[in-house]
Protein backbone atom coordinates (compact mmCIF):
# COMPACT_ATOMS: atom_id res chain seq x y z
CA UNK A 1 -62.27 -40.25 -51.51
CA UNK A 2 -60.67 -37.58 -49.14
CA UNK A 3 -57.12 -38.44 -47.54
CA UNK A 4 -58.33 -39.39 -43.79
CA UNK A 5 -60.94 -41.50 -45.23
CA UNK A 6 -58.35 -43.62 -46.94
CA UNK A 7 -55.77 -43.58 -44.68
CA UNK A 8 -58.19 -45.21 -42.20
CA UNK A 9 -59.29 -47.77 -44.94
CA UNK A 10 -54.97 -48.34 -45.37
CA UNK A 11 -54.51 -48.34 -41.56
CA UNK A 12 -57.05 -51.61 -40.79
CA UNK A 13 -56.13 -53.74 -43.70
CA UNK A 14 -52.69 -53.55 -42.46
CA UNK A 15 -53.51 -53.81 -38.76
CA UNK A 16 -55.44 -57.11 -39.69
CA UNK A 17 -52.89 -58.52 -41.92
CA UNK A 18 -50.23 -57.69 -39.25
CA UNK A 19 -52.61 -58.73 -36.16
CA UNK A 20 -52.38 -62.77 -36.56
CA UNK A 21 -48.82 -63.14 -37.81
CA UNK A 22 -45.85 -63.62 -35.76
CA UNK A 23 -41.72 -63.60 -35.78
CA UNK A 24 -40.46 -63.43 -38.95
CA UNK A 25 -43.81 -63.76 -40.85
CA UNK A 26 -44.30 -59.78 -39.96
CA UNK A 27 -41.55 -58.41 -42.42
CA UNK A 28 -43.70 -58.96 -45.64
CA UNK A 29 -46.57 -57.01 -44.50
CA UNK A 30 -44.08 -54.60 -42.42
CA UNK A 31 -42.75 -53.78 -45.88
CA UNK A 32 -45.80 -53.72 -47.68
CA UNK A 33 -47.12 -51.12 -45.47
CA UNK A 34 -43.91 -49.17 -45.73
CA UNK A 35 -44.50 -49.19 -49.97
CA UNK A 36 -48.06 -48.20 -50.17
CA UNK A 37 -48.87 -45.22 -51.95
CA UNK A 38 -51.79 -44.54 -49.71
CA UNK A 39 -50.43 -45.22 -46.09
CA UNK A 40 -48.38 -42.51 -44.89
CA UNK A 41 -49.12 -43.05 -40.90
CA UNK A 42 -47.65 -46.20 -39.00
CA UNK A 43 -48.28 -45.32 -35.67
CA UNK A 44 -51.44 -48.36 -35.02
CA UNK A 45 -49.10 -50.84 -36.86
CA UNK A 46 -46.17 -50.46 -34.34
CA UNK A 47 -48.62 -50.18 -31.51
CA UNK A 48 -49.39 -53.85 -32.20
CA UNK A 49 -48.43 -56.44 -29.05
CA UNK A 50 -46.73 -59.08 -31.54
CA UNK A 51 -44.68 -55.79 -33.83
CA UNK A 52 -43.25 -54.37 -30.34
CA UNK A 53 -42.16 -58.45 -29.70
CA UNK A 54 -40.03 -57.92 -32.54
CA UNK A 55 -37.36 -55.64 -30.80
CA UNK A 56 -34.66 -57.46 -29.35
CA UNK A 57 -34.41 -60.32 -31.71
CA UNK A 58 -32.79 -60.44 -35.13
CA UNK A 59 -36.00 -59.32 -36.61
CA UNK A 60 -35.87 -55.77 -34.94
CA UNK A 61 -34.52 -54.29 -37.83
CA UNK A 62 -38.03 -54.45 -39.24
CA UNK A 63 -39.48 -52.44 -36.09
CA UNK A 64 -36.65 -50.06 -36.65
CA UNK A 65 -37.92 -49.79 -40.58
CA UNK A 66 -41.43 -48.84 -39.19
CA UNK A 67 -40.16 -46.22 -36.68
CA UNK A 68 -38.34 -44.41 -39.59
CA UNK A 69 -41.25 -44.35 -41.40
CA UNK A 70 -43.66 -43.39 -38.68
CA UNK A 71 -41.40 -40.84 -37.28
CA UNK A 72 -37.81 -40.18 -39.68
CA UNK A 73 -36.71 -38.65 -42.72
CA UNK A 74 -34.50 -39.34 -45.88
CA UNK A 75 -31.52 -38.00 -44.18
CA UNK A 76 -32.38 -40.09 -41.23
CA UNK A 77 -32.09 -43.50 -43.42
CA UNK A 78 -28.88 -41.94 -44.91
CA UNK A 79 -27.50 -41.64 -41.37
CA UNK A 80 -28.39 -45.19 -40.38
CA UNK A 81 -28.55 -47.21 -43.19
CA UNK A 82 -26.09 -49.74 -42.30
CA UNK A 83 -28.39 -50.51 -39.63
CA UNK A 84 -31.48 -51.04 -41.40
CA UNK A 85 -32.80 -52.78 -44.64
CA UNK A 86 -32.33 -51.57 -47.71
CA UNK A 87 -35.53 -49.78 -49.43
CA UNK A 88 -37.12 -49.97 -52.77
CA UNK A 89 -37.28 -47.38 -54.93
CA UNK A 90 -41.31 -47.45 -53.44
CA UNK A 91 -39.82 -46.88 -50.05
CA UNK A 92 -37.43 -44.33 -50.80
CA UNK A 93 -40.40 -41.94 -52.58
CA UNK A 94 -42.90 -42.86 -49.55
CA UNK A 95 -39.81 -41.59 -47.30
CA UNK A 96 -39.13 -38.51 -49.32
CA UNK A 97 -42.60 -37.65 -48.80
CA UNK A 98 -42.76 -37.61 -45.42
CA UNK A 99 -39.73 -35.53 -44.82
CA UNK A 100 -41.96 -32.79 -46.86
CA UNK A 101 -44.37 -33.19 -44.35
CA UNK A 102 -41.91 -33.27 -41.14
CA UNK A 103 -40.47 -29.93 -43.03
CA UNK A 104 -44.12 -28.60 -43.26
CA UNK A 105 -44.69 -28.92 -39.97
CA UNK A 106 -41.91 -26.60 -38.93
CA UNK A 107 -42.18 -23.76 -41.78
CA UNK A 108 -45.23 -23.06 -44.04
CA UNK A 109 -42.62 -21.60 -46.34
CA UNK A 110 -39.77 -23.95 -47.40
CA UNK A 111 -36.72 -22.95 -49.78
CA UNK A 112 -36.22 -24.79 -52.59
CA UNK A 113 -32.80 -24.55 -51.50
CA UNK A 114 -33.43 -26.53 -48.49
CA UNK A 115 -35.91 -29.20 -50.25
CA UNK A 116 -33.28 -29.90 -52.18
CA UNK A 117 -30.65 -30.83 -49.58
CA UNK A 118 -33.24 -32.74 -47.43
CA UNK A 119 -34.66 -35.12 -50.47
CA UNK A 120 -31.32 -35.04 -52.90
CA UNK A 121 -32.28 -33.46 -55.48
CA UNK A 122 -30.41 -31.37 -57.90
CA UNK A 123 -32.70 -28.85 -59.50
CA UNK A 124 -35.62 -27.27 -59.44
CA UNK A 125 -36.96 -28.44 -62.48
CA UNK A 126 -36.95 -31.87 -60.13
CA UNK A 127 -37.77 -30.63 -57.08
CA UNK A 128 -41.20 -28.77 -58.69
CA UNK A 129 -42.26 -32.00 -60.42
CA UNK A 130 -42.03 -34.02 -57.08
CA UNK A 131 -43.56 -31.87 -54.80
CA UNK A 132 -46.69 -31.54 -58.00
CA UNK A 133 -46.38 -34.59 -59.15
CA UNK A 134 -45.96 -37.10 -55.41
CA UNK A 135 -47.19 -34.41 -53.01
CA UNK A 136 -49.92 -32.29 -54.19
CA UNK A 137 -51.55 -35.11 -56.43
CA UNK A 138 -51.22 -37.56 -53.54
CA UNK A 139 -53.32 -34.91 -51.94
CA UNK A 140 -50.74 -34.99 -48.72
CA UNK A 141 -49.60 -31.72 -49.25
CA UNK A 142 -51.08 -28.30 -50.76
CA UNK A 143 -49.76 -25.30 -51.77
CA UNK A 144 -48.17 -22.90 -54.31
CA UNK A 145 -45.16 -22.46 -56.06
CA UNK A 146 -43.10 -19.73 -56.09
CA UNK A 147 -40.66 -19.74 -58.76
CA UNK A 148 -39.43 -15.98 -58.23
CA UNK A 149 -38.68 -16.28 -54.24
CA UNK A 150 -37.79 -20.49 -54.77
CA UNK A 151 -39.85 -21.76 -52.29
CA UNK A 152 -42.84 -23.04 -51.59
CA UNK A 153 -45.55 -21.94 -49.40
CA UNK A 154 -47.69 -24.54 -47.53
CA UNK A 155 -51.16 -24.41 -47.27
CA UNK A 156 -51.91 -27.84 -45.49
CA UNK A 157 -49.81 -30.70 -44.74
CA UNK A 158 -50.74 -34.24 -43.61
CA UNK A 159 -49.99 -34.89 -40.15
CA UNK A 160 -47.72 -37.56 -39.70
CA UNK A 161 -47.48 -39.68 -36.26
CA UNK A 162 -46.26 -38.10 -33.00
CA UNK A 163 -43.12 -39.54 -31.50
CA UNK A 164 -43.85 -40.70 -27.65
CA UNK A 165 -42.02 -37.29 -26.49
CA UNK A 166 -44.15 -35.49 -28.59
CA UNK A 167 -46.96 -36.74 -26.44
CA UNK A 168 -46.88 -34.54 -23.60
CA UNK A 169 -46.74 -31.62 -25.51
CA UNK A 170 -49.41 -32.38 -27.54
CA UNK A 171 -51.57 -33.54 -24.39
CA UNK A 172 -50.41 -29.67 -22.89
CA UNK A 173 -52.24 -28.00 -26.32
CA UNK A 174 -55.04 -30.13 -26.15
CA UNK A 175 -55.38 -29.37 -22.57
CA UNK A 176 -55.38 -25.33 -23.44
CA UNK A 177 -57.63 -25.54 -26.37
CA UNK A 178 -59.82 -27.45 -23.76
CA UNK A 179 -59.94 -25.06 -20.94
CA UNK A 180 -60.25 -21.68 -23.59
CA UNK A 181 -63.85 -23.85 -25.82
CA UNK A 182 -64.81 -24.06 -21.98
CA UNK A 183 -64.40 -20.18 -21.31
CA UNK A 184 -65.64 -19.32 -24.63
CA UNK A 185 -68.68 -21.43 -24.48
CA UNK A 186 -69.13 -19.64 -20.47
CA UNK A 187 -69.28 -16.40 -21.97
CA UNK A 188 -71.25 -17.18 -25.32
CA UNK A 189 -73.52 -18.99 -22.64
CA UNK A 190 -73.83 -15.70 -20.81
CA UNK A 191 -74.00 -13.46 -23.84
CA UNK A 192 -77.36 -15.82 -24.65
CA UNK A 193 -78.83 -14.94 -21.12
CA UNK A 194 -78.11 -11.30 -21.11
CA UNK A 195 -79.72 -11.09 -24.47
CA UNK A 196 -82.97 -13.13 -23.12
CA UNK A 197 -83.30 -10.90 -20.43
CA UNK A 198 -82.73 -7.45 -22.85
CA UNK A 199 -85.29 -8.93 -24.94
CA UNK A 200 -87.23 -9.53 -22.34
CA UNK A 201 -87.33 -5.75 -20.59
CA UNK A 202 -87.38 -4.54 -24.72
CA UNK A 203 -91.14 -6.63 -24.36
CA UNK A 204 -91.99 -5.69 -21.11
CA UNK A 205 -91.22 -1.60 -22.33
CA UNK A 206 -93.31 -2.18 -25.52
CA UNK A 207 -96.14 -3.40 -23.66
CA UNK A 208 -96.03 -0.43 -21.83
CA UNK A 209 -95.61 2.14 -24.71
CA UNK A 210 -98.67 0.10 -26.67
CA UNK A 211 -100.30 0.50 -23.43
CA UNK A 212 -100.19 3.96 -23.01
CA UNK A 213 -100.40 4.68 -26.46
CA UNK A 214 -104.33 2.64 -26.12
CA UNK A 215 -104.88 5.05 -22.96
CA UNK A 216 -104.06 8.19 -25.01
CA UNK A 217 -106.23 6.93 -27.44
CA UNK A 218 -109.54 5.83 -25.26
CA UNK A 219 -108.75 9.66 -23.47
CA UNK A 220 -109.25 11.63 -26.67
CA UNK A 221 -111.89 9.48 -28.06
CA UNK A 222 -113.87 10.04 -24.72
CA UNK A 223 -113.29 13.73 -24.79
CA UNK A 224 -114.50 13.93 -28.65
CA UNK A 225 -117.68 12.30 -27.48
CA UNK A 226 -118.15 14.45 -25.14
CA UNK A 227 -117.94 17.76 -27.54
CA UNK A 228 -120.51 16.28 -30.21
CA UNK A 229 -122.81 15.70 -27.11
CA UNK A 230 -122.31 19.54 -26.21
CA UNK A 231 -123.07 20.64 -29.95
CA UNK A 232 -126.05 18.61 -30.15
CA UNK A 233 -127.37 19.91 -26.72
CA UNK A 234 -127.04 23.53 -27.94
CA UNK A 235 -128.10 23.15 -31.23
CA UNK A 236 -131.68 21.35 -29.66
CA UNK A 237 -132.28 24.18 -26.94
CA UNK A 238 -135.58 26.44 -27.18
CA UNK A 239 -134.02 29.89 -28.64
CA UNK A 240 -130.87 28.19 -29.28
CA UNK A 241 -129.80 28.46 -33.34
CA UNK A 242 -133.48 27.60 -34.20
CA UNK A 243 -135.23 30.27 -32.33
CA UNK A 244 -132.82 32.98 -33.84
CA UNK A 245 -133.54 31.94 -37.20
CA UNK A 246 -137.16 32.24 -36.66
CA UNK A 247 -137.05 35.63 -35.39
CA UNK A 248 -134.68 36.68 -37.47
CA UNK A 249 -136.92 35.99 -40.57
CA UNK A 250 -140.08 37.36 -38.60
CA UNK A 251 -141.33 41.09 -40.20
CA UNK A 252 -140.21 44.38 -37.89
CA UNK A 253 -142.94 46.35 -36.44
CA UNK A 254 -142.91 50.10 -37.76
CA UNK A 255 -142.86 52.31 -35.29
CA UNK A 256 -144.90 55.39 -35.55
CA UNK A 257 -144.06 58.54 -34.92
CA UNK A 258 -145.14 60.71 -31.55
CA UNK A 259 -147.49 63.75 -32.16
């Protein structure tokens, strides 16, 4: 089963089992979500009516949980800890991997040097066997190794949620890549019509080539008609070939001598 497929499989059961609960009741599945090994997007989970009613009371902390996990990194817990629960060892791996993704989305090449820093680790013997082992198997991230540069070169990354001031931006791209499919379909469009018409006028000119090419064809056959019927005419004509034969084979008359 591909990644999207079962993040949108993840995404419902926890949008149902967060749906009909209320207050205090929302931290279990709040947490839950935040463990699974197979949700790595919160965005439809904090978008719920009864999660945003959260903020404000002493449950908050628990919408605060989800927003570092929709949007933050390890070094972002680190920062704020005091201010929010404390996470599982479950928690603290799903975090990890997101900051991976967060750094992927800046750099398709990222130092080990800096991997290391961002998810606390201290070597690369480590570092390799998280980003193969919780990243590339997960299927969240792919890419390649490279032990001789120390870094490691993205090929795809997950996208994680977009932060409301992300929005805009993102509306602005989408907006572009809207108006340039819309110019390129215009011109493919009239790419299509100029080659109708071209094929078109490349008919119309072999219809007149096959045309003339018949006319040549009906003139010489007509004039070879007309040669045999000038042969046969000659060849039938009194003291045509006939004649000439006949008095060609007919005995000379001696002529005698005067006196």
């Amino acid at each position: 089963m591909d990644v999207e497929r079962m993040q949108a499989e993840v995404i419902e059961y926890f949008v149902k089992q967060a749906s009909s609960l209320k207050g205090s009741s929302l931290a279990r599945p709040i947490v839950e979500a935040t463990k699974s090994s197979s949700l790595f997007a919160f965005g439809e989970i904090l978008a719920l009516s009864n999660v945003a009613e959260l903020q404000g009371t002493e449950h908050s902390v628990y919408v605060d949980l989800l927003r570092l996990f929709a949007y933050g990194t390890w070094n972002d817990y680190k920062r704020n800890a005091g201010c929010l629960p404390s996470l599982v060892p479950d928690q603290v791996l799903k975090l990890k991997q997101l900051t991976v993704l967060t750094l992927a989305e800046s750099s398709k090449v990222l130092p080990y040097d800096q991997l290391m820093q961002e998810l606390d680790v201290t070597n690369v013997r480590e570092l390799e066997d998280f980003l193969i082992n919780e990243c590339m198997y997960s299927g969240i991230v792919r890419g390649k190794l490279d032990q001789l540069r120390r870094c490691f070169e993205v090929q795809f990354a997950a996208g994680r949620d977009l932060r409301p001031e992300q929005l805009g931006g993102m509306i602005d791209i989408l907006t572009d890549w809207l108006a340039t499919s819309d110019n390129l379909l215009l011109s493919i469009q009239e790419k299509i019509k100029w080659a109708d018409t071209m094929g078109e006028l490349d008919k119309k000119h072999k219809k007149e080539v096959e045309d003339k090419v018949e006319s040549v064809k009906k003139s010489i056959s007509n004039k070879a008609d007309m040669d045999f019927r000038g042969h046969e005419e000659i060849f039938s004509e009194p003291g045509g070939v006939m004649d000439f034969e006949e008095e060609r084979v007919r005995p000379k008359r001696r002529r005698h001598p005067l006196p």
